[in-house]
Protein backbone atom coordinates (compact mmCIF):
# COMPACT_ATOMS: atom_id res chain seq x y z
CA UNK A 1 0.00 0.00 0.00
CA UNK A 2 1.62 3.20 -0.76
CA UNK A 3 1.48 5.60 1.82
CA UNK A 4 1.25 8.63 -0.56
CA UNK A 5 -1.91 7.08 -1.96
CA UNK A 6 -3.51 7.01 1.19
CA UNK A 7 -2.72 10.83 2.48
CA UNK A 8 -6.30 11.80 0.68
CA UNK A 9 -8.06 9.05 2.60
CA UNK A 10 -6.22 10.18 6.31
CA UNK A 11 -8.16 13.65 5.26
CA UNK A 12 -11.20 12.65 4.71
CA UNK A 13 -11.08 10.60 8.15
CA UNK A 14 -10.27 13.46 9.88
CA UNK A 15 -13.92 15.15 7.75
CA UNK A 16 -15.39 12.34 9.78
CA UNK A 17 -13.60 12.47 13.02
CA UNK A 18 -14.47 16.51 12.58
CA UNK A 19 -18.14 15.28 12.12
CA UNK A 20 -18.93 13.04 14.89
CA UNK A 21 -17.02 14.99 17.27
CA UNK A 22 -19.57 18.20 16.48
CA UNK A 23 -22.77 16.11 17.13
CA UNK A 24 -20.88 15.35 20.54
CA UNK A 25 -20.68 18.47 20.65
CA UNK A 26 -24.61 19.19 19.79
CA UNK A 27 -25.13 16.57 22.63
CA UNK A 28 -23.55 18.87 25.06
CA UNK A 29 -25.54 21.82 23.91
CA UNK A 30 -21.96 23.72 22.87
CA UNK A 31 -23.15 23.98 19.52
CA UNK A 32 -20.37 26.70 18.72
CA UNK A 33 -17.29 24.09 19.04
CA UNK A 34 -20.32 21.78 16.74
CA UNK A 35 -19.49 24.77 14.16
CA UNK A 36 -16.14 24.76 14.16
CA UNK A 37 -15.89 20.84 13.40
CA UNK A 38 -18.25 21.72 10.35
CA UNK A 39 -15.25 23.90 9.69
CA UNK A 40 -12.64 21.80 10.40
CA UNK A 41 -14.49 19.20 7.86
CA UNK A 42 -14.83 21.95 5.29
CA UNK A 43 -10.98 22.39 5.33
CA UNK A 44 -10.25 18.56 5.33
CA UNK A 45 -12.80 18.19 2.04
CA UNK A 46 -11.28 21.16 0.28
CA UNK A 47 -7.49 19.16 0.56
CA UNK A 48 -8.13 15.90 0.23
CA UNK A 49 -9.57 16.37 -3.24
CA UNK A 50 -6.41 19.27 -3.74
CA UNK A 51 -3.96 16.72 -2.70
CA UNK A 52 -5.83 13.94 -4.75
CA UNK A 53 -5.31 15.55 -7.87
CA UNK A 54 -1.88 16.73 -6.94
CA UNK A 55 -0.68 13.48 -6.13
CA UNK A 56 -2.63 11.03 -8.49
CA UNK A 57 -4.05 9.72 -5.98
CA UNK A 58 -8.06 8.40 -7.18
CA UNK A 59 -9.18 5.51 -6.09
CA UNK A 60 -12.89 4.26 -5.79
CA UNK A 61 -12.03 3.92 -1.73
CA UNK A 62 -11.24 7.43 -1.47
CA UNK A 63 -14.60 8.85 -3.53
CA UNK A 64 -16.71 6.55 -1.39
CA UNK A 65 -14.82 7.13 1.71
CA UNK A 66 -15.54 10.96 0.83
CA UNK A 67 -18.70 10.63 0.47
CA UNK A 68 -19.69 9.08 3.56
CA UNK A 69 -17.88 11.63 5.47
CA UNK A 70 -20.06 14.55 3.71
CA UNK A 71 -23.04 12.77 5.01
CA UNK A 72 -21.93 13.19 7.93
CA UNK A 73 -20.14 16.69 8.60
CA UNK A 74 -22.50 18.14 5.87
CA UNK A 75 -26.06 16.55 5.99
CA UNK A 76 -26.51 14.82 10.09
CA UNK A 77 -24.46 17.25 11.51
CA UNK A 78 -26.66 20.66 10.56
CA UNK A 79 -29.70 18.66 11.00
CA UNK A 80 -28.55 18.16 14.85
CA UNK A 81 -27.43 22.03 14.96
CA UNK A 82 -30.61 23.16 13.41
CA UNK A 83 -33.11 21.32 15.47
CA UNK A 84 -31.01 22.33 18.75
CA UNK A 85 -31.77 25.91 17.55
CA UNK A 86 -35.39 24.85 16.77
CA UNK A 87 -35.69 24.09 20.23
CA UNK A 88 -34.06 26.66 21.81
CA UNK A 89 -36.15 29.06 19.56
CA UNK A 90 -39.93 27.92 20.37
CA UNK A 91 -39.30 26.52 24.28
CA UNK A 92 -42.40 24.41 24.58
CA UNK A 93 -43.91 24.69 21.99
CA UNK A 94 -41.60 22.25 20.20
CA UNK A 95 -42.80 19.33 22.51
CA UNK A 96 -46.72 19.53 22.17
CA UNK A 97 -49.24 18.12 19.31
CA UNK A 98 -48.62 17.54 15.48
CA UNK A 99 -45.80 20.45 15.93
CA UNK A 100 -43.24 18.07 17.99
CA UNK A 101 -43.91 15.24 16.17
CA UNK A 102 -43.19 16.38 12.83
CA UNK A 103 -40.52 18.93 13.68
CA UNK A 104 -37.52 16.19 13.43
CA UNK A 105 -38.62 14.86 10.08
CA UNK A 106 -38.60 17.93 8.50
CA UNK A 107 -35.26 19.20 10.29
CA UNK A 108 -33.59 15.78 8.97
CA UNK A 109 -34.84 15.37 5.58
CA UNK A 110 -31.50 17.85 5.35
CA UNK A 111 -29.02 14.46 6.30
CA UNK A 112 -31.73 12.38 3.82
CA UNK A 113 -31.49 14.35 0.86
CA UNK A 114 -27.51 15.10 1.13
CA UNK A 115 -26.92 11.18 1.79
CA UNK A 116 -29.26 10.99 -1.66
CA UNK A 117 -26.96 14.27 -3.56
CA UNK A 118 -23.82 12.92 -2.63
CA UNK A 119 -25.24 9.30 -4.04
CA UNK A 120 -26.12 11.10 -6.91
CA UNK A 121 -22.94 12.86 -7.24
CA UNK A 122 -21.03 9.80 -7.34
CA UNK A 123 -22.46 8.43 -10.44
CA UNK A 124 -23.25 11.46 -12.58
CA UNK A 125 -21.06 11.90 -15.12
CA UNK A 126 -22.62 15.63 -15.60
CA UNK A 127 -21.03 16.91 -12.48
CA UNK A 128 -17.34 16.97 -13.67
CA UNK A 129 -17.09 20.81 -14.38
CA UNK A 130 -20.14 21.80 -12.88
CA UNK A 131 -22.43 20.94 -9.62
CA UNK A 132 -26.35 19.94 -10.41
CA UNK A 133 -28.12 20.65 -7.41
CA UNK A 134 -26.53 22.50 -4.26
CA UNK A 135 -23.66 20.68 -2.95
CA UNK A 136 -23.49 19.55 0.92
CA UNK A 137 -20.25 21.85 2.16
CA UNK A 138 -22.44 24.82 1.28
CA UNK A 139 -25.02 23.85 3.52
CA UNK A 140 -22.81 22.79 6.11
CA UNK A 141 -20.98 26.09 5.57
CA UNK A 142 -24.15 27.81 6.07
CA UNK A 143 -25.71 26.57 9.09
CA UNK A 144 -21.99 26.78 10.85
CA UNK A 145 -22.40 29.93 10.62
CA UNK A 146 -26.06 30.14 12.95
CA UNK A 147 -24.22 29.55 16.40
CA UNK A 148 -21.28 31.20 15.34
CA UNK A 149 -23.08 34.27 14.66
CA UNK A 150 -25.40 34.11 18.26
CA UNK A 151 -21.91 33.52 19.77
CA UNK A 152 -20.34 36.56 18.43
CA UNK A 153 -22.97 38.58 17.01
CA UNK A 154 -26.42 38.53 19.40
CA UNK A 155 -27.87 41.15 17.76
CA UNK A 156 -28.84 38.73 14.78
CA UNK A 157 -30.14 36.61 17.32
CA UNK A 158 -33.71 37.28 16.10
CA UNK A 159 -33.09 36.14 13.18
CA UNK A 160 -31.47 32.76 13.58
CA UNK A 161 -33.59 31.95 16.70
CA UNK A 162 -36.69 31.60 13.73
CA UNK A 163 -38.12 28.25 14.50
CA UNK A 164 -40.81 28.55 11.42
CA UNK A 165 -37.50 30.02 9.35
CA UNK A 166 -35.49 27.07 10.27
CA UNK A 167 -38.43 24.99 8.97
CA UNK A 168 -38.67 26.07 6.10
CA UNK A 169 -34.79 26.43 5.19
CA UNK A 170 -34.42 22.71 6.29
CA UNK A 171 -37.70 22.21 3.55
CA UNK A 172 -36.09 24.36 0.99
CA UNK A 173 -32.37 23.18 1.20
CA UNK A 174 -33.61 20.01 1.20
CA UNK A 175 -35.23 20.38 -2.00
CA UNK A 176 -32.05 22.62 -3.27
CA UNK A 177 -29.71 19.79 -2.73
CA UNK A 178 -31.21 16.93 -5.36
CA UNK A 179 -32.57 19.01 -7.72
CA UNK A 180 -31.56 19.50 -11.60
CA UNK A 181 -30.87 23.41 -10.25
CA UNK A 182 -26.74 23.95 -11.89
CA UNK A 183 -24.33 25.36 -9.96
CA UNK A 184 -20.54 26.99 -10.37
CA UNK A 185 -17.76 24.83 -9.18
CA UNK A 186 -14.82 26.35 -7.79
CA UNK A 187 -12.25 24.16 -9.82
CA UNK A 188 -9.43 26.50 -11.44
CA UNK A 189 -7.84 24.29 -14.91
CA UNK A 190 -6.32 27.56 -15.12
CA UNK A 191 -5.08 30.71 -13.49
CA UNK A 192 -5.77 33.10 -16.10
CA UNK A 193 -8.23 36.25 -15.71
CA UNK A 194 -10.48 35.38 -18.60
CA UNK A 195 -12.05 32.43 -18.45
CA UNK A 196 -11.98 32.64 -14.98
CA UNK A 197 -13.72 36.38 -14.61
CA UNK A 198 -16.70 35.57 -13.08
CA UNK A 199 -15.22 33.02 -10.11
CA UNK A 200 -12.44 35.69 -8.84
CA UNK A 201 -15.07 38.35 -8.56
CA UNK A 202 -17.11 35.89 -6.72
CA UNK A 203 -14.01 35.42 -4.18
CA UNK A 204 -13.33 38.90 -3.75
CA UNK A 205 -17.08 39.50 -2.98
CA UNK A 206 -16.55 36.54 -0.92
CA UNK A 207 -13.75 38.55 1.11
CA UNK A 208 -15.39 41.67 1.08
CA UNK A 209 -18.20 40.42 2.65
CA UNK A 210 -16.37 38.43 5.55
CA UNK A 211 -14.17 41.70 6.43
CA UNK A 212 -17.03 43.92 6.92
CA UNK A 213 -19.81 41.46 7.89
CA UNK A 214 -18.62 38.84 10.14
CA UNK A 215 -19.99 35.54 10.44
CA UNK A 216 -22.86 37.15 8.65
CA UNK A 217 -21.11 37.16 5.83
CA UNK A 218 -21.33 33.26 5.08
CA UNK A 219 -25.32 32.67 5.10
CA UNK A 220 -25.18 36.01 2.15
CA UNK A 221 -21.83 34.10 0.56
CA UNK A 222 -24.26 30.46 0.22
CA UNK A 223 -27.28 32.49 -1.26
CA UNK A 224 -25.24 34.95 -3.30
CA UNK A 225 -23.49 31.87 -4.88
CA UNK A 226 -26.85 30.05 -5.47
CA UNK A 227 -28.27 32.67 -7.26
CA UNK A 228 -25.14 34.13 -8.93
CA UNK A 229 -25.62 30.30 -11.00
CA UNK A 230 -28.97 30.34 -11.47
CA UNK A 231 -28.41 33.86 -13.10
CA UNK A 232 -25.41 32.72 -15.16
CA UNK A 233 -27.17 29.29 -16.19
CA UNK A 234 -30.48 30.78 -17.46
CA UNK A 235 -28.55 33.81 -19.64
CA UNK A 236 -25.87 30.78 -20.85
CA UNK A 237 -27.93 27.71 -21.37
CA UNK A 238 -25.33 26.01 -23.22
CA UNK A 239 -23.48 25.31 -20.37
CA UNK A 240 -26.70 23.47 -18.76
């Protein structure tokens, strides 16, 4: 076994360590060290692909391996996070008639329907240079961001403490995740300004946004990029 081969696959472990030790995390209510694993498993997903294709190093272990992890630190993770802050958000309300029963199934159709993209993902050929449907990091990235920004920034607290908002992301995402909806991919072939315009202006938005806004910045970043490729798919449906 060559150990060079493998370095991918130690990455993508440590996604999953990242991943179960947030929803220990969720289990003792410090959801903002849960965020920072959802991090942590962002960072190990961005380099074990990197070093993959630096290296040479594919192998069907490694794409499965990946994928499992992303189910994890990107679909059951947020679901725990989100229904923690549904709970926090409507007290006792969240424990009486239809209400509590159904809240959980529509909080983790997120981990469903990302176990069911990244399935998807796996064996469509059409996702090469492009994402169809919105991939799991960003909606990891996004709901990292919720305790992160009640930690640091209370005065959105309003906002994120939205049980019926929550709801209805978790409905919406859901949705967002397997559908035929394409989306930019952040893989450079090359360097050069032109035929790479559109992605760098995205990334300095991208910065420009996290200097002056925070935390805040990230759930603007996820939307901005979802509807920056909608935009740019329906004015160039070629690239569909």
């Amino acid at each position: 076994m060559s150990i060079k081969k493998e370095i991918p696959n130690i990455l993508t472990l440590g996604n999953l360590l990242a991943g179960c030790l947030g929803l220990y995390f969720v289990m003792q209510s410090k959801l903002e060290y849960a965020a920072y694993m959802i991090f942590i498993s962002l960072v190990c997903d961005f380099l074990d692909g990197f070093l993959a294709r630096l290296l040479h190093a594919y192998s069907d272990i490694g794409k499965e391996l990946d994928s499992l992890a992303d189910v994890v630190s990107f679909g059951i993770l947020p679901s725990f996070i989100l229904l923690n802050l549904v709970e926090q958000s409507c007290g006792n309300q969240c424990t009486i008639g239809l209400f509590g029963f159904y809240k959980p199934f529509l909080v983790f159709s997120l981990a469903l329907m990302s176990a069911y993209r990244l399935a998807k993902f796996n064996v469509d050929t059409r996702q090469t240079d492009q994402f169809i449907g919105v991939p799991t990091p960003a909606n990891g990235l996004l709901v990292a961001s919720l305790p992160l920004i009640l930690h640091f920034q209370p005065e959105y607290a309003s906002y994120i403490l939205n049980f019926k908002g929550i709801l209805i992301y978790s409905v919406l995402m859901s949705y967002l995740l397997v559908s035929e909806l394409p989306l930019m991919a952040f893989k450079f072939k090359t360097w050069d300004w032109k035929s790479n315009q559109i992605k760098f202006i995205f990334l300095f938005y991208c910065i420009a946004a996290l200097v002056m806004l925070k935390f805040v910045a990230f759930p603007i970043i996820v939307i901005s990029y979802i509807l920056l490729s909608g935009i740019i798919f329906i004015l160039n449906p070629s690239k569909k």
